[in-house]
N, C-alpha and C. Protein backbone atom coordinates (compact mmCIF):
# COMPACT_ATOMS: atom_id res chain seq x y z
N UNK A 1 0.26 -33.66 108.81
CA UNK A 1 0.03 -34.67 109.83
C UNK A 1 -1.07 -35.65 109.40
N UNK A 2 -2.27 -35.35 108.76
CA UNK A 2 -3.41 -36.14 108.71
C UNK A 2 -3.12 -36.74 107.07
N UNK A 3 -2.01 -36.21 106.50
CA UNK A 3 -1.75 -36.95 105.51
C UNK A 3 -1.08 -38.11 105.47
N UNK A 4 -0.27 -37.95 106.67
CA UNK A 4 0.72 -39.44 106.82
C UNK A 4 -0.36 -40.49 108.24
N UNK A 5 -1.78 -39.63 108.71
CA UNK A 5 -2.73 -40.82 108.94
C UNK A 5 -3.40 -41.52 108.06
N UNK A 6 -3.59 -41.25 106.77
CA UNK A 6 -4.78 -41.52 105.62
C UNK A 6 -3.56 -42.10 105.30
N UNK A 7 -2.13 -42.43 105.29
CA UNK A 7 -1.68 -43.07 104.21
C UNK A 7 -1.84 -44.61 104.37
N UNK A 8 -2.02 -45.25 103.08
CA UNK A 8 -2.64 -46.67 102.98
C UNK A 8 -1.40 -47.36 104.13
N UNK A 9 -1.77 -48.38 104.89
CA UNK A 9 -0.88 -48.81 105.79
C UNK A 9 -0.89 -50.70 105.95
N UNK A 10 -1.99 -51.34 104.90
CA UNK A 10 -1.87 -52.66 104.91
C UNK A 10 -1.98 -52.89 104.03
N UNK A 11 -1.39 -54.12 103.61
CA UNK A 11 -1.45 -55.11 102.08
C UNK A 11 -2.21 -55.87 101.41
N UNK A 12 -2.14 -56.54 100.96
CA UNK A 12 -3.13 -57.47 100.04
C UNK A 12 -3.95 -58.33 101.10
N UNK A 13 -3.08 -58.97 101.99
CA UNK A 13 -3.99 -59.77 102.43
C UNK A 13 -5.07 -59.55 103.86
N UNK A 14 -4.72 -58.31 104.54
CA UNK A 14 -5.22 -57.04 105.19
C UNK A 14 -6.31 -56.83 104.66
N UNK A 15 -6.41 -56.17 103.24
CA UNK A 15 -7.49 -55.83 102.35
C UNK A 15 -8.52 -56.94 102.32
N UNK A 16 -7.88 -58.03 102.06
CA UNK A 16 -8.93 -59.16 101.84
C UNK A 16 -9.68 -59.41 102.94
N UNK A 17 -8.88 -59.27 104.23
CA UNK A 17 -9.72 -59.76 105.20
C UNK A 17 -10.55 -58.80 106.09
N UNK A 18 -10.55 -57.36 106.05
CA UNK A 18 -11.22 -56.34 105.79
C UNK A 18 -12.51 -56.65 104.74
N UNK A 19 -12.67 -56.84 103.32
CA UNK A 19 -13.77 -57.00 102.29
C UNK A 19 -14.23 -58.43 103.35
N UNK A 20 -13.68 -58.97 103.82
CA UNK A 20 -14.26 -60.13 104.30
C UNK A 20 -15.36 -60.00 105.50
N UNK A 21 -14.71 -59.46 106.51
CA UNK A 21 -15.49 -58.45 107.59
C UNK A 21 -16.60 -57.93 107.09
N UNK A 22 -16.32 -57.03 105.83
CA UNK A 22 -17.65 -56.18 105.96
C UNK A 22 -18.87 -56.97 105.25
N UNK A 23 -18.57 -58.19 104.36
CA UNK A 23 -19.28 -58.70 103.85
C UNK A 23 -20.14 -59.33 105.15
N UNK A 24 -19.40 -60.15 106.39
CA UNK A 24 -19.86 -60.78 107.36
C UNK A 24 -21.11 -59.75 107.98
N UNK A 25 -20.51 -58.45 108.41
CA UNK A 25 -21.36 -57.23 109.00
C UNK A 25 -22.70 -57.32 107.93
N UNK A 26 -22.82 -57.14 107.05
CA UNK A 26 -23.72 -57.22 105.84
C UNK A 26 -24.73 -58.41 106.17
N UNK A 27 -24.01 -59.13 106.91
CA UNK A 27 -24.69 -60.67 106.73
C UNK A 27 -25.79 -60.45 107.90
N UNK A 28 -24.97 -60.12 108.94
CA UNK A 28 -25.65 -59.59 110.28
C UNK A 28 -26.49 -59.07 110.40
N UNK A 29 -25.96 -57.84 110.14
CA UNK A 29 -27.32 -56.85 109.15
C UNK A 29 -28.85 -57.28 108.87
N UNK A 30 -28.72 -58.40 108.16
CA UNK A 30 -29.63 -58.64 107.20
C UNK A 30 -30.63 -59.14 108.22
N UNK A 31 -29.49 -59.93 109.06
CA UNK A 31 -30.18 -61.06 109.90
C UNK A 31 -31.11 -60.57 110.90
N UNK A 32 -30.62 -58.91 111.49
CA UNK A 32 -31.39 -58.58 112.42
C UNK A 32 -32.01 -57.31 112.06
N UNK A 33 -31.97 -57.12 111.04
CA UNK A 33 -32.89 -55.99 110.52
C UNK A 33 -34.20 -56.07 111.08
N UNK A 34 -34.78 -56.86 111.10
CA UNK A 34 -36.48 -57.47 111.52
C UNK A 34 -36.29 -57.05 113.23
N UNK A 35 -35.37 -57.98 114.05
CA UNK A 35 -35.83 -57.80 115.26
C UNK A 35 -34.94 -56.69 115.66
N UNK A 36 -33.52 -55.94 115.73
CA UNK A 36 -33.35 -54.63 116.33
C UNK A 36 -33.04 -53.35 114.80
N UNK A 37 -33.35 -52.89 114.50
CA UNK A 37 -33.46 -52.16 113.15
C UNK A 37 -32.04 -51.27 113.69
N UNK A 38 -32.35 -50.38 114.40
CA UNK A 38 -31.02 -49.69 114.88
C UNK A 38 -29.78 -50.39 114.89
N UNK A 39 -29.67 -51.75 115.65
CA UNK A 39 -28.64 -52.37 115.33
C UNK A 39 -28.18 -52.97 113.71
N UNK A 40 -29.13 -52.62 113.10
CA UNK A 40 -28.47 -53.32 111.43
C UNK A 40 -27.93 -52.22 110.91
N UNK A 41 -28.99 -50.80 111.01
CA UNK A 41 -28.11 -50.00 110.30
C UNK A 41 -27.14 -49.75 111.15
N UNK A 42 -26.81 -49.70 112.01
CA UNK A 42 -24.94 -49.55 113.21
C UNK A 42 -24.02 -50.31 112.00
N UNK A 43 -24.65 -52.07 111.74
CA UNK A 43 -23.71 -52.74 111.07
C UNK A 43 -23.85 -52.76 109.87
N UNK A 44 -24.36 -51.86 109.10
CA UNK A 44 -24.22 -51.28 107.82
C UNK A 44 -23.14 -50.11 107.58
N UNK A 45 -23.71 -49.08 108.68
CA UNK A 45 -22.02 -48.34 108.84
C UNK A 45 -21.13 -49.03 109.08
N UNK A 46 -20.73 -49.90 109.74
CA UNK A 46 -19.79 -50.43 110.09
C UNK A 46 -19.10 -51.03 109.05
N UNK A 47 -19.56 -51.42 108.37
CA UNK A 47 -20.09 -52.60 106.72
C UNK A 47 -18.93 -51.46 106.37
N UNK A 48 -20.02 -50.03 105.75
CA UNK A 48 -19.49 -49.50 104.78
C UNK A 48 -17.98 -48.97 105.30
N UNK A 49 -17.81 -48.83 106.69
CA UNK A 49 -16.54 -47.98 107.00
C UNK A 49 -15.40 -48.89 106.15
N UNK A 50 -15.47 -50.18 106.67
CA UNK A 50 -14.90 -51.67 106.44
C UNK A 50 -14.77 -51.76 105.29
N UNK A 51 -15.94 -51.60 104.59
CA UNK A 51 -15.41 -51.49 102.89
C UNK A 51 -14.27 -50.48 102.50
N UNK A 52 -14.43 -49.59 103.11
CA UNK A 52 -13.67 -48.15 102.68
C UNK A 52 -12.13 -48.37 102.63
N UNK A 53 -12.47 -49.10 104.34
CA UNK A 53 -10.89 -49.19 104.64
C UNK A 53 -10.22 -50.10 103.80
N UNK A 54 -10.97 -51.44 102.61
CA UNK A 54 -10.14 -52.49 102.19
C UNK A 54 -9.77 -51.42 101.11
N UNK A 55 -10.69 -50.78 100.66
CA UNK A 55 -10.49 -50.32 99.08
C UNK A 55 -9.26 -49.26 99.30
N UNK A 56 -9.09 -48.35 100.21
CA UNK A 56 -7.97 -47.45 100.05
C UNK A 56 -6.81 -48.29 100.54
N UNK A 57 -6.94 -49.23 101.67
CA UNK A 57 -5.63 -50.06 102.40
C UNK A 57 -5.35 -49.63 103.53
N UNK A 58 -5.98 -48.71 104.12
CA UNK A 58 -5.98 -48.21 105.41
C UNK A 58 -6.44 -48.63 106.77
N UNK A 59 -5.92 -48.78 107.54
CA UNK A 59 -6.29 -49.33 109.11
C UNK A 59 -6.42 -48.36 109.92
N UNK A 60 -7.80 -48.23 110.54
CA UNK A 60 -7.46 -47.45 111.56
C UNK A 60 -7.09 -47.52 112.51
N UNK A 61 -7.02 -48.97 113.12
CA UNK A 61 -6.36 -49.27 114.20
C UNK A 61 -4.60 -49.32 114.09
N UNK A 62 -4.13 -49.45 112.88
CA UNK A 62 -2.84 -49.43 112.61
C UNK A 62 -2.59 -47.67 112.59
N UNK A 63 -3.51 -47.08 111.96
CA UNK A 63 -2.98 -45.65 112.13
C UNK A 63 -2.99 -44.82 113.08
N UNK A 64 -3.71 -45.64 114.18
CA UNK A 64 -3.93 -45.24 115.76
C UNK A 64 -2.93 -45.59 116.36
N UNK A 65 -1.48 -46.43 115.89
CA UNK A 65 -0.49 -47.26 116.35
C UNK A 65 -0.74 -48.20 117.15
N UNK A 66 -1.63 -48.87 116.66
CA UNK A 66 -2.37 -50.63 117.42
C UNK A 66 -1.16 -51.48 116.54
N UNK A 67 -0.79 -52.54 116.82
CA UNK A 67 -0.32 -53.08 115.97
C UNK A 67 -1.31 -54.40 115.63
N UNK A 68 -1.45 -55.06 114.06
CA UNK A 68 -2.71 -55.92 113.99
C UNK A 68 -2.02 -56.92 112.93
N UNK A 69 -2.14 -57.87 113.38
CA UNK A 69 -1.79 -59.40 112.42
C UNK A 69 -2.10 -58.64 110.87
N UNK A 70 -2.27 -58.63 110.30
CA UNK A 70 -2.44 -58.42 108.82
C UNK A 70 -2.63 -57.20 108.67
């Protein structure tokens, strides 16, 4: 069962806009590190989940059966 959730479920251009996201989160991050600290590292996990998901191709909202533009 949890093998056909992990299986990669979006394409090239999914991926891209995923690496794109987490780069943005990163950006955020940076921005509010100074005034809420808790909230940067939130969007550092978030960052890294986001990375994870471009590099294998996986959605979790697609593997939750969301359906999502790309």
């Amino acid at each position: 069962m949890l093998k056909y959730f992990f299986k990669p479920n979006i394409g090239r251009i999914g991926r891209i806009v995923r690496a794109v996201w987490g780069i943005i989160l990163l950006v955020a991050a940076w921005f509010t590190a100074d005034w809420k600290p808790w909230l940067a590292w939130m969007l550092v996990t978030l960052a890294v989940f986001t990375f994870i998901e471009a590099m294998r191709g996986w959605c979790i909202m697609r593997a939750c059966g969301v359906k999502t533009k790309w």
